[in-house]
PDB file of N, CA and C in Angstrom:
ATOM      1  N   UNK A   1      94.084 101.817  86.288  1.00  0.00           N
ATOM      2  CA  UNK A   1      94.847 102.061  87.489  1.00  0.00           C
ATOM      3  C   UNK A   1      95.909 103.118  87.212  1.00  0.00           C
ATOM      4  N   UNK A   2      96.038 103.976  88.589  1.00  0.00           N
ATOM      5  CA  UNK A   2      97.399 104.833  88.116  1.00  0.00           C
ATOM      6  C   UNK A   2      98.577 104.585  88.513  1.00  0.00           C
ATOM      7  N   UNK A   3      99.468 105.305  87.514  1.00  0.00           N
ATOM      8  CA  UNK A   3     101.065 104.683  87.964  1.00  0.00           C
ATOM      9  C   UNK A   3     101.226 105.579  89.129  1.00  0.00           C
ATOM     10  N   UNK A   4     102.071 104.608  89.518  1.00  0.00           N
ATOM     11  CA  UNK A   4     102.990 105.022  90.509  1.00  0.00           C
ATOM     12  C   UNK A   4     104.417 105.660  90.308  1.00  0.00           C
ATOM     13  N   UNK A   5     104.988 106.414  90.613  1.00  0.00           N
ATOM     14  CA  UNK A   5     106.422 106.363  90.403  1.00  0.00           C
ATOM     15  C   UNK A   5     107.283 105.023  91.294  1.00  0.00           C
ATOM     16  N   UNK A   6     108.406 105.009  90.209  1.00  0.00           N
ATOM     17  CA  UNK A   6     109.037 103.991  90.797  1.00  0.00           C
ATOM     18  C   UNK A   6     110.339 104.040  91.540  1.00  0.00           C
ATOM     19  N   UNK A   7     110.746 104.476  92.518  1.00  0.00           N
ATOM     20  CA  UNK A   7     112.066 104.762  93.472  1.00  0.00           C
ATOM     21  C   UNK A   7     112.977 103.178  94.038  1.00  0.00           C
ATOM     22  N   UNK A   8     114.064 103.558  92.979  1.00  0.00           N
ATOM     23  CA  UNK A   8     115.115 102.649  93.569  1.00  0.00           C
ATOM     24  C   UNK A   8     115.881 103.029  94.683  1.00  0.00           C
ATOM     25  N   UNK A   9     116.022 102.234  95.379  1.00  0.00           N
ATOM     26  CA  UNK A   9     117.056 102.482  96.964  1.00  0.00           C
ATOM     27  C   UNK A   9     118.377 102.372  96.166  1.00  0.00           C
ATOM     28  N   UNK A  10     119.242 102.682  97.415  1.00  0.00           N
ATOM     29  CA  UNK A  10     120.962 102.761  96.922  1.00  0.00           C
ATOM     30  C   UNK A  10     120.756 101.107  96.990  1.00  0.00           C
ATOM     31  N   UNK A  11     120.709 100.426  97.085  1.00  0.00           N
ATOM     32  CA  UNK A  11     121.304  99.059  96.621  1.00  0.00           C
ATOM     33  C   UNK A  11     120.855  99.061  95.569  1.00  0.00           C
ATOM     34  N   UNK A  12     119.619  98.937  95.487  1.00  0.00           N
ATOM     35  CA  UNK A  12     119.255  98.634  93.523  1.00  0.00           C
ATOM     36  C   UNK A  12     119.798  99.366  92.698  1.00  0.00           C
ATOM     37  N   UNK A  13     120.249 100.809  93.022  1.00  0.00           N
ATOM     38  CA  UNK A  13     121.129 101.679  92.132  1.00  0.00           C
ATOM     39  C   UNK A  13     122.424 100.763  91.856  1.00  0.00           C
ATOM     40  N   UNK A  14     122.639 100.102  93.037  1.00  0.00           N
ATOM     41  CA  UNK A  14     124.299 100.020  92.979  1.00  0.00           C
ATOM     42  C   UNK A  14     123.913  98.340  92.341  1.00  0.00           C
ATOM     43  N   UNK A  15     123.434  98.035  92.406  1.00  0.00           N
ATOM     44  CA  UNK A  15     123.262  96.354  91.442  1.00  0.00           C
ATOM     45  C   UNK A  15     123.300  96.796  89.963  1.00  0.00           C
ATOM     46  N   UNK A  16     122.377  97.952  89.803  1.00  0.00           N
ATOM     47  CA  UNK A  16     121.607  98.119  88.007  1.00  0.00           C
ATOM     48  C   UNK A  16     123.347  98.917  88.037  1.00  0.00           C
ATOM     49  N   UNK A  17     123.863  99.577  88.638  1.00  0.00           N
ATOM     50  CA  UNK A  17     125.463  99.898  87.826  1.00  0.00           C
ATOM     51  C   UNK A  17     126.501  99.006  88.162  1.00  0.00           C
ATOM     52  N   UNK A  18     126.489  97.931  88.888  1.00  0.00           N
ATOM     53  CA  UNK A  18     127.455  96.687  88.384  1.00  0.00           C
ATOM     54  C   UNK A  18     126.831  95.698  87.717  1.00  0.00           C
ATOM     55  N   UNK A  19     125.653  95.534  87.230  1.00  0.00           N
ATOM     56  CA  UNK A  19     125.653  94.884  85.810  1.00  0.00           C
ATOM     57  C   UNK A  19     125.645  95.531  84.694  1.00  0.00           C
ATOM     58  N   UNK A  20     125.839  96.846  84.649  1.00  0.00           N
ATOM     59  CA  UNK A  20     125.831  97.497  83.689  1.00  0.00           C
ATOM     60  C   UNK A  20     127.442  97.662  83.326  1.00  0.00           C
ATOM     61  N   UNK A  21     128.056  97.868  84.465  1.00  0.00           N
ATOM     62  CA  UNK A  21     129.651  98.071  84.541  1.00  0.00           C
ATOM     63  C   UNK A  21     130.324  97.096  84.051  1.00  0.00           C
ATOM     64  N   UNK A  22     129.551  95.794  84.551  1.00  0.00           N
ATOM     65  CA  UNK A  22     130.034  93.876  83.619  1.00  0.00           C
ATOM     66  C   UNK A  22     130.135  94.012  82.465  1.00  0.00           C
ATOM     67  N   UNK A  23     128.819  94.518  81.815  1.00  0.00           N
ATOM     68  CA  UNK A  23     128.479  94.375  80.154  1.00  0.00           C
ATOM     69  C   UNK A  23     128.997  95.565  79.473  1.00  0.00           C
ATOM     70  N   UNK A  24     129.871  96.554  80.301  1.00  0.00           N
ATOM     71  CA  UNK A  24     130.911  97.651  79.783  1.00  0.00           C
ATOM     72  C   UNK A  24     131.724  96.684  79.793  1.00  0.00           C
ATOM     73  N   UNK A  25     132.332  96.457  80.656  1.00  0.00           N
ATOM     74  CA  UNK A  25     134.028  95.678  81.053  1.00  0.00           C
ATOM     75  C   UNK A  25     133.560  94.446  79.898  1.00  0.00           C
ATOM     76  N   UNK A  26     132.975  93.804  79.569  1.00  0.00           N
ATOM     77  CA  UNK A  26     132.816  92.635  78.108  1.00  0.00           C
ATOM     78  C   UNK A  26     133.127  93.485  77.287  1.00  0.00           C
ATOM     79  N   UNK A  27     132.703  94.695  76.598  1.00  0.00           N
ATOM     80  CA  UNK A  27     132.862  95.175  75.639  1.00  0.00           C
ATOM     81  C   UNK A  27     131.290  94.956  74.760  1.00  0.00           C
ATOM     82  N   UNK A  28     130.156  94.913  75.541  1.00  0.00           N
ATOM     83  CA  UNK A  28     129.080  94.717  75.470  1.00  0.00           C
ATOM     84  C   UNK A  28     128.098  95.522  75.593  1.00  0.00           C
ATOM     85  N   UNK A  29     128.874  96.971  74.554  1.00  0.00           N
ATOM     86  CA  UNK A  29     127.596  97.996  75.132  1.00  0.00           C
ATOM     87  C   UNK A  29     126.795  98.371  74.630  1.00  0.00           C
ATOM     88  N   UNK A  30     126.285  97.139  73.612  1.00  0.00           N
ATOM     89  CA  UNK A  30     124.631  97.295  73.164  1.00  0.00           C
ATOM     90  C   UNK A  30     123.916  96.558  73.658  1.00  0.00           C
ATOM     91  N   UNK A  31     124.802  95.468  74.838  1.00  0.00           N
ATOM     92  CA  UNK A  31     123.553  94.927  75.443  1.00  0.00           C
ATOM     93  C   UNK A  31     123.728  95.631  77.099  1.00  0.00           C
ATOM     94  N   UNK A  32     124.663  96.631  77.328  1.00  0.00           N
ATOM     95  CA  UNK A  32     123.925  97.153  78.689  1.00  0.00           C
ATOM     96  C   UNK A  32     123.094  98.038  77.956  1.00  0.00           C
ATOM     97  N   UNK A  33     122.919  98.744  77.056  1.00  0.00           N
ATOM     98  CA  UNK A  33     121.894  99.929  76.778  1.00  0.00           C
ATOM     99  C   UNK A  33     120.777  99.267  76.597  1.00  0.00           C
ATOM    100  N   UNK A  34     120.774  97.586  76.288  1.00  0.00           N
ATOM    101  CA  UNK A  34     119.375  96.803  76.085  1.00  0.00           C
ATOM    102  C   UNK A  34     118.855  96.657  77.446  1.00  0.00           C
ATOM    103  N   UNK A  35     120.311  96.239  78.216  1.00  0.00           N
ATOM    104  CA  UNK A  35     119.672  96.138  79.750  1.00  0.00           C
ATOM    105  C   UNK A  35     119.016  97.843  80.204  1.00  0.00           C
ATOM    106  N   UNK A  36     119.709  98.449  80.151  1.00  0.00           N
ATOM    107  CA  UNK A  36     119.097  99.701  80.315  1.00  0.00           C
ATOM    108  C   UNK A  36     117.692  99.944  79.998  1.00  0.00           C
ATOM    109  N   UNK A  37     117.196  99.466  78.393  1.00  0.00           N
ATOM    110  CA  UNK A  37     115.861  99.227  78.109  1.00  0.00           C
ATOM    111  C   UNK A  37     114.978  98.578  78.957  1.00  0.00           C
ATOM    112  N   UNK A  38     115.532  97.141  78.824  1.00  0.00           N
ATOM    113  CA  UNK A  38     114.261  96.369  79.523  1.00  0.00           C
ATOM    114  C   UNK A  38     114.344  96.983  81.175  1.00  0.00           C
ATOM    115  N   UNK A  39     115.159  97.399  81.556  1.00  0.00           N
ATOM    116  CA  UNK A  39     114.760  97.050  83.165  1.00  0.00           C
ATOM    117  C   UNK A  39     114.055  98.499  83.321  1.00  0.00           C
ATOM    118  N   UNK A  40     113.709  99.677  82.220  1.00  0.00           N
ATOM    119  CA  UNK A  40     113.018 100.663  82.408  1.00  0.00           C
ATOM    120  C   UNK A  40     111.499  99.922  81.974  1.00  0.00           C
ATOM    121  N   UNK A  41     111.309  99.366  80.871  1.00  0.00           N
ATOM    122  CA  UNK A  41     109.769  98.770  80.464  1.00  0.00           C
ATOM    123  C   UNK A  41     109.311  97.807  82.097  1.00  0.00           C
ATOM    124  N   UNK A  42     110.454  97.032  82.774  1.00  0.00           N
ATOM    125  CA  UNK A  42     110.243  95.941  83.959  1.00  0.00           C
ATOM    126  C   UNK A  42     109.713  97.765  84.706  1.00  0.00           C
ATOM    127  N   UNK A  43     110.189  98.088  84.765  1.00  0.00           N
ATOM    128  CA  UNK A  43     109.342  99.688  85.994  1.00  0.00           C
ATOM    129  C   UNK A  43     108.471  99.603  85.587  1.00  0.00           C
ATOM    130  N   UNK A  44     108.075 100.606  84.171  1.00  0.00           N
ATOM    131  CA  UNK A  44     106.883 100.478  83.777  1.00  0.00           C
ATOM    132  C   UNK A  44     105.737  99.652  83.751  1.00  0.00           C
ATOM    133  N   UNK A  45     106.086  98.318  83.988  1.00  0.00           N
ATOM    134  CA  UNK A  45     104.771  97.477  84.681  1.00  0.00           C
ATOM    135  C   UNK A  45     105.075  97.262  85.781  1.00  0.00           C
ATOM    136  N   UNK A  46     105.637  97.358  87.066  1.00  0.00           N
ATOM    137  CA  UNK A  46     105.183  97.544  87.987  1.00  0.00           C
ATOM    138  C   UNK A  46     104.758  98.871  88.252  1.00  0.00           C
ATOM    139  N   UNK A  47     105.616  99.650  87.977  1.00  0.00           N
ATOM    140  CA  UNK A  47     104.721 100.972  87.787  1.00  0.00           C
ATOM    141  C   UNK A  47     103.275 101.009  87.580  1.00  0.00           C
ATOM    142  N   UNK A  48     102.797 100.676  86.958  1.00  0.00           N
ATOM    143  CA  UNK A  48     101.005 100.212  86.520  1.00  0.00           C
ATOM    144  C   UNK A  48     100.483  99.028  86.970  1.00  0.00           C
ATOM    145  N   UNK A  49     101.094  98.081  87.173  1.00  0.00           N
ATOM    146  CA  UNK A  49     100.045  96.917  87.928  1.00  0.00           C
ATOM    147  C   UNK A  49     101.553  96.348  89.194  1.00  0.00           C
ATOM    148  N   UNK A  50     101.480  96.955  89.931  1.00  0.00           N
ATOM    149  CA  UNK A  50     102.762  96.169  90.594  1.00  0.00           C
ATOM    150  C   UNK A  50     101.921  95.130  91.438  1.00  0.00           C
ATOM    151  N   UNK A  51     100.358  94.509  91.474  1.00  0.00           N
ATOM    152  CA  UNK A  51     100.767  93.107  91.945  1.00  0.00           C
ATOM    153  C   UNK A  51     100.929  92.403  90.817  1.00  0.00           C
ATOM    154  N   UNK A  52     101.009  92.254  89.952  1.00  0.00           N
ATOM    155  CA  UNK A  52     101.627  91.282  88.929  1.00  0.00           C
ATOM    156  C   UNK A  52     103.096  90.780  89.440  1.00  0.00           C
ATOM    157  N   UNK A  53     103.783  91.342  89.909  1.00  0.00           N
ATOM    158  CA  UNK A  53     105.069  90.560  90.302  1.00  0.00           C
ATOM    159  C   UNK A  53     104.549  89.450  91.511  1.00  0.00           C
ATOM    160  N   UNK A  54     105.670  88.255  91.127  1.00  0.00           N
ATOM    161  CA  UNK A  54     105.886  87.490  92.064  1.00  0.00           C
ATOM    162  C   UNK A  54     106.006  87.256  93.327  1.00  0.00           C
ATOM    163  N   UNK A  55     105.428  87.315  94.600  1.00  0.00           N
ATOM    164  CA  UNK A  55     105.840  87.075  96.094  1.00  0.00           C
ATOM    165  C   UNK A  55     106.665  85.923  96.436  1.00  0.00           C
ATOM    166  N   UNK A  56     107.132  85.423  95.438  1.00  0.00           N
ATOM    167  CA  UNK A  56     107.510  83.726  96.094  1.00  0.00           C
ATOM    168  C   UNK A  56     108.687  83.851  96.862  1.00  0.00           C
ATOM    169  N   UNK A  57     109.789  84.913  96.783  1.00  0.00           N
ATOM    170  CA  UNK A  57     110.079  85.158  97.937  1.00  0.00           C
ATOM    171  C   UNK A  57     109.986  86.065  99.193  1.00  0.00           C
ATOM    172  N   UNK A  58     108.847  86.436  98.746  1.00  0.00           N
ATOM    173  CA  UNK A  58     108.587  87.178  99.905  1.00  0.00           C
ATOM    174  C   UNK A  58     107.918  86.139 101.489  1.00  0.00           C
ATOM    175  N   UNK A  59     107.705  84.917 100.874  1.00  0.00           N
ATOM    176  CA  UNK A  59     106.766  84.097 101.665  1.00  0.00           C
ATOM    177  C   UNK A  59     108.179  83.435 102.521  1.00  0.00           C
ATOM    178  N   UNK A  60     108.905  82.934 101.639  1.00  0.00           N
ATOM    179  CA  UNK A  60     110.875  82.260 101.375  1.00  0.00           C
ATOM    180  C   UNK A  60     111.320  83.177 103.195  1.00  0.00           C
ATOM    181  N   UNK A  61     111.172  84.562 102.138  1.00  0.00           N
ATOM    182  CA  UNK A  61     111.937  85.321 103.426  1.00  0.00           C
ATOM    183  C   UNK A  61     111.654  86.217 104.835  1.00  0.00           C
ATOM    184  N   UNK A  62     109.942  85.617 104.365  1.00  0.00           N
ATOM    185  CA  UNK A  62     109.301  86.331 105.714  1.00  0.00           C
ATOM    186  C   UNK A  62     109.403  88.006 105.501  1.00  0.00           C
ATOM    187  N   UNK A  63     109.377  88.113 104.092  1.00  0.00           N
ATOM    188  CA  UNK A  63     109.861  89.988 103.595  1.00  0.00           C
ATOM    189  C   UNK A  63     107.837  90.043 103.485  1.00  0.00           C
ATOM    190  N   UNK A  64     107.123  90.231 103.788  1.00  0.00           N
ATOM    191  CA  UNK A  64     105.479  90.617 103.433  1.00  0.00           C
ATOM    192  C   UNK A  64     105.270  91.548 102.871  1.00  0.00           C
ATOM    193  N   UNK A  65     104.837  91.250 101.688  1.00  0.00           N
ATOM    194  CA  UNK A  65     104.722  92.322 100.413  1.00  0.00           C
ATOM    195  C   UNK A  65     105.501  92.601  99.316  1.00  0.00           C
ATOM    196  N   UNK A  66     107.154  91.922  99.718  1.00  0.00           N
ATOM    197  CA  UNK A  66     108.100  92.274  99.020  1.00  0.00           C
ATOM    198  C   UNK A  66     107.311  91.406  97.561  1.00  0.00           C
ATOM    199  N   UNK A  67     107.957  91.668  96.115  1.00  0.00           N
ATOM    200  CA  UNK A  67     107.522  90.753  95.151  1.00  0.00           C
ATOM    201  C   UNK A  67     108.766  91.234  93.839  1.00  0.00           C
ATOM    202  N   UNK A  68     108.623  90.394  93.199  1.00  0.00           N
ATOM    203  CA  UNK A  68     110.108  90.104  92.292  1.00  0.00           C
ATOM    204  C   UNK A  68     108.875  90.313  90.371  1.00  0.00           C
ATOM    205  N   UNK A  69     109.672  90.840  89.823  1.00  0.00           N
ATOM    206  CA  UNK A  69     109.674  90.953  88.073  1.00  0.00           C
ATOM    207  C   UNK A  69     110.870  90.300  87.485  1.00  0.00           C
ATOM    208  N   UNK A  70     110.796  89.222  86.933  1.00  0.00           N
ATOM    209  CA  UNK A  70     111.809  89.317  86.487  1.00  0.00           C
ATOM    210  C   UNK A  70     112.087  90.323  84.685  1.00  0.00           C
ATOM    211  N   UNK A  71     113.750  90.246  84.518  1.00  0.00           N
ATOM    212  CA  UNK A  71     113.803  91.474  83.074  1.00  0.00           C
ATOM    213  C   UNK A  71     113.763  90.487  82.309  1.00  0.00           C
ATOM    214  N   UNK A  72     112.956  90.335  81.015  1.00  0.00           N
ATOM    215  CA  UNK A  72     112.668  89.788  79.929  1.00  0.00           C
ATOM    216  C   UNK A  72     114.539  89.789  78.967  1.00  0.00           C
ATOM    217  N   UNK A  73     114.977  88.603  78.962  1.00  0.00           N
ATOM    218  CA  UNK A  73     115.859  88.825  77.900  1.00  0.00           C
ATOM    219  C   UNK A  73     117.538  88.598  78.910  1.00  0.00           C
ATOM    220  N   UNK A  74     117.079  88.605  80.406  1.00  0.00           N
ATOM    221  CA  UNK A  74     118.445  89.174  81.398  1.00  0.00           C
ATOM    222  C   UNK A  74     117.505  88.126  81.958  1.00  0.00           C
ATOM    223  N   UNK A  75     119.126  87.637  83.461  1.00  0.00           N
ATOM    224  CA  UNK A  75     118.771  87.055  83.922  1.00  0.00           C
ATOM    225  C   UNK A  75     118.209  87.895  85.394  1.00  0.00           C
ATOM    226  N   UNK A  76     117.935  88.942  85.320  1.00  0.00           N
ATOM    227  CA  UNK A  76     117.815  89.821  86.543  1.00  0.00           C
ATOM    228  C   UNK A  76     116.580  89.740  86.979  1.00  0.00           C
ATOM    229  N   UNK A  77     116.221  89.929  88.585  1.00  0.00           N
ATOM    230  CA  UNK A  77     115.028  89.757  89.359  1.00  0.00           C
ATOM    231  C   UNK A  77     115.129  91.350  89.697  1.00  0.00           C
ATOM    232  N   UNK A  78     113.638  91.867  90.091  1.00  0.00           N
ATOM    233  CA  UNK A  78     113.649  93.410  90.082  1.00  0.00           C
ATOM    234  C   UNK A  78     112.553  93.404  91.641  1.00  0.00           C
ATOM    235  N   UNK A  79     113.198  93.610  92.954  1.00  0.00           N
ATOM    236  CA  UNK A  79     112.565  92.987  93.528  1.00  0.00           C
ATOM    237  C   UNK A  79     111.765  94.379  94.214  1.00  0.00           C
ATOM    238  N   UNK A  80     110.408  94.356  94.874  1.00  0.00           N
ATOM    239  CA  UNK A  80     110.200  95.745  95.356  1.00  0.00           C
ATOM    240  C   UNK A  80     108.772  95.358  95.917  1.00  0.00           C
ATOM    241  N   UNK A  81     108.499  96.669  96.986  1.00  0.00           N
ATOM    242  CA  UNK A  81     106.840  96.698  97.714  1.00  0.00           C
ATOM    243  C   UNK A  81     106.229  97.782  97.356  1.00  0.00           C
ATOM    244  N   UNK A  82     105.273  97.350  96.709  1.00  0.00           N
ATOM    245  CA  UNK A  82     104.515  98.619  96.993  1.00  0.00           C
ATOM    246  C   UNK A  82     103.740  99.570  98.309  1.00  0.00           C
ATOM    247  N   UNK A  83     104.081 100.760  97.747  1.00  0.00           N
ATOM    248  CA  UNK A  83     103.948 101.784  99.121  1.00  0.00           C
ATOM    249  C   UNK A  83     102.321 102.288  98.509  1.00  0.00           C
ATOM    250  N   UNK A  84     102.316 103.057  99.458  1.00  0.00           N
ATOM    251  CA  UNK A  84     100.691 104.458  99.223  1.00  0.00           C
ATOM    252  C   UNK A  84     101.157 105.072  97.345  1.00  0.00           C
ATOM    253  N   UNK A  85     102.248 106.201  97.745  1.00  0.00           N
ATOM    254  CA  UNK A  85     102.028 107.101  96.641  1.00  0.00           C
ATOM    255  C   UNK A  85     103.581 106.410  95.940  1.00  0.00           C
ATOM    256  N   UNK A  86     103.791 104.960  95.961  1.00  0.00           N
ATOM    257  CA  UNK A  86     104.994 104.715  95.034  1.00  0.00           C
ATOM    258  C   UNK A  86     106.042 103.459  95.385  1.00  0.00           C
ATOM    259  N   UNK A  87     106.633 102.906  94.145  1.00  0.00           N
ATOM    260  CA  UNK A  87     106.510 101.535  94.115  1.00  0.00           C
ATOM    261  C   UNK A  87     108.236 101.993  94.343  1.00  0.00           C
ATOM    262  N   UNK A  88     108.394 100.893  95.701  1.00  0.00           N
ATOM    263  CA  UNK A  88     109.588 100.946  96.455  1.00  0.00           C
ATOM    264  C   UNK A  88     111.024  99.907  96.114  1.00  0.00           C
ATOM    265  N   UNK A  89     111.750  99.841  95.017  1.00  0.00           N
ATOM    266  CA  UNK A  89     112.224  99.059  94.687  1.00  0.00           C
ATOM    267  C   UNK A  89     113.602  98.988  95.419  1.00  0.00           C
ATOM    268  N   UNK A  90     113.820  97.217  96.119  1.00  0.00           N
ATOM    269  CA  UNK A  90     114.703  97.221  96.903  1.00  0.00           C
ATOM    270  C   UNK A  90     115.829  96.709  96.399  1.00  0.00           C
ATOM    271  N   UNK A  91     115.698  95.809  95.216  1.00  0.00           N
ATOM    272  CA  UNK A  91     117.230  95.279  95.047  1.00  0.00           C
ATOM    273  C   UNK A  91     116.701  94.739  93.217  1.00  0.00           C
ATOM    274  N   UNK A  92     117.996  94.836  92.477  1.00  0.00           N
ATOM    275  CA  UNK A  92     117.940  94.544  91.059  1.00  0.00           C
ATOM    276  C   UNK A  92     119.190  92.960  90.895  1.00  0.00           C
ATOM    277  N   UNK A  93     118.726  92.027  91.033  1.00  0.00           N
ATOM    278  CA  UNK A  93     119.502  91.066  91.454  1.00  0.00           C
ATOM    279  C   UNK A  93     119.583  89.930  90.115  1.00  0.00           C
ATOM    280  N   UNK A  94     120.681  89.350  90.483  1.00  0.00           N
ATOM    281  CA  UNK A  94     120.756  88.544  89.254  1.00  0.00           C
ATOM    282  C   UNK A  94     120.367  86.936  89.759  1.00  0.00           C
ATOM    283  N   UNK A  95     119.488  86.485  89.030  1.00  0.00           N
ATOM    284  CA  UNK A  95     118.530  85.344  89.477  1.00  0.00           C
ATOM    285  C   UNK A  95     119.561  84.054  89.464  1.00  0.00           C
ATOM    286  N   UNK A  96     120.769  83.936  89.188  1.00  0.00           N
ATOM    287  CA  UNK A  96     121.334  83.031  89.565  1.00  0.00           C
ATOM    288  C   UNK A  96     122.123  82.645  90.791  1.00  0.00           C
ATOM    289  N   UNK A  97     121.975  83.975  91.396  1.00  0.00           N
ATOM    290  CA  UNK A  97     122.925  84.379  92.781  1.00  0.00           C
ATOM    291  C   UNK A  97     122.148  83.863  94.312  1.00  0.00           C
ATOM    292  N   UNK A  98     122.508  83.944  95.148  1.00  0.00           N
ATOM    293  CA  UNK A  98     121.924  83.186  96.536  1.00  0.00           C
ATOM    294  C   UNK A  98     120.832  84.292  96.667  1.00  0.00           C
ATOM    295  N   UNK A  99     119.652  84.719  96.136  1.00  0.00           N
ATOM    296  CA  UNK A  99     118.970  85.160  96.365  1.00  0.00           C
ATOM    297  C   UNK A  99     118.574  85.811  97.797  1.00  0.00           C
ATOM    298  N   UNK A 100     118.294  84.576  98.599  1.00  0.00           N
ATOM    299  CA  UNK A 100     118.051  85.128  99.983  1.00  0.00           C
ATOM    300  C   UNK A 100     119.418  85.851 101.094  1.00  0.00           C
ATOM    301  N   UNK A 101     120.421  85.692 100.253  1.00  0.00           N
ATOM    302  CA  UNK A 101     121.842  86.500 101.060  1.00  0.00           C
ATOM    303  C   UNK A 101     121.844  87.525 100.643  1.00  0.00           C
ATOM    304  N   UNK A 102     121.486  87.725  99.368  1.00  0.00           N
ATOM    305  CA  UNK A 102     121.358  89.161  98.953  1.00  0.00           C
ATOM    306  C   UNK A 102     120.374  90.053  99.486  1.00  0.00           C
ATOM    307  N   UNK A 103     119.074  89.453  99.286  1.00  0.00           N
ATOM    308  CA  UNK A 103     118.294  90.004  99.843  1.00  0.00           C
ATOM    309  C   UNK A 103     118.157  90.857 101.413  1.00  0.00           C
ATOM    310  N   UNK A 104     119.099  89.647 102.000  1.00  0.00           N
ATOM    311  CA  UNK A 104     119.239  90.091 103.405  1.00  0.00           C
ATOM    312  C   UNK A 104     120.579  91.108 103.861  1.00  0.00           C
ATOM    313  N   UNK A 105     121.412  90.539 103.259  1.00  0.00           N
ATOM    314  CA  UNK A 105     122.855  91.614 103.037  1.00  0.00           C
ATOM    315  C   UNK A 105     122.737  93.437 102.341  1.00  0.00           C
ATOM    316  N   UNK A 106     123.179  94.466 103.394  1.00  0.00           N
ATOM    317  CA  UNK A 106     123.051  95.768 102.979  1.00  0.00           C
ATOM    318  C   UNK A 106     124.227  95.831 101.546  1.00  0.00           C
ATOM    319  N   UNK A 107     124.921  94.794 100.924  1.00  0.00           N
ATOM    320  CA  UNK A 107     125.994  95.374  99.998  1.00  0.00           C
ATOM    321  C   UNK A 107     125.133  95.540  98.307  1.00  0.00           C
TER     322      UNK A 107
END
């Protein structure tokens, strides 16, 4: 199968730089550059097989198609649909948070 490119929206930009901004402000910056790692390898397979991610909330939120990765190692959900020519990623969320407020909230 071929990859897709993978396009984050401004929210997922703005999630992947306030958890990155957290694990600055700890004094933790070999594990945002780890986060930095994994959540590029989490692209890279949806990038190449994006139904492998999860729908379980996509069914939750009546979102059809939406589907979640979570990052190996983080507690982060990488949530996104795939399009025609490229995998549409909508929000980079942290799996302990109200999931479905986020999801639905533009912040």
């Amino acid at each position: 199968m071929k990859s897709k490119p993978v396009i984050p929206r401004a929210a997922a930009r703005h999630n992947v730089d306030t958890a990155i901004d957290y694990y600055l402000s700890e004094g933790a910056d070999q594990t945002a550059i780890n986060f930095i790692g994994v959540l590029e390898q989490a692209y890279a397979q949806i990038s190449r097989h994006p139904t492998t991610g999860s729908p379980r909330y996509a069914h939750a939120l009546d979102l059809p198609g939406r589907r979640f990765w979570p990052l190996r190692r983080f507690p982060y959900l990488v949530f996104y649909i795939e399009q025609n020519e490229h995998i549409d990623v909508w929000r980079v969320l942290h799996g302990q948070r109200d999931i479905p407020e986020r999801m639905t909230s533009i912040e």
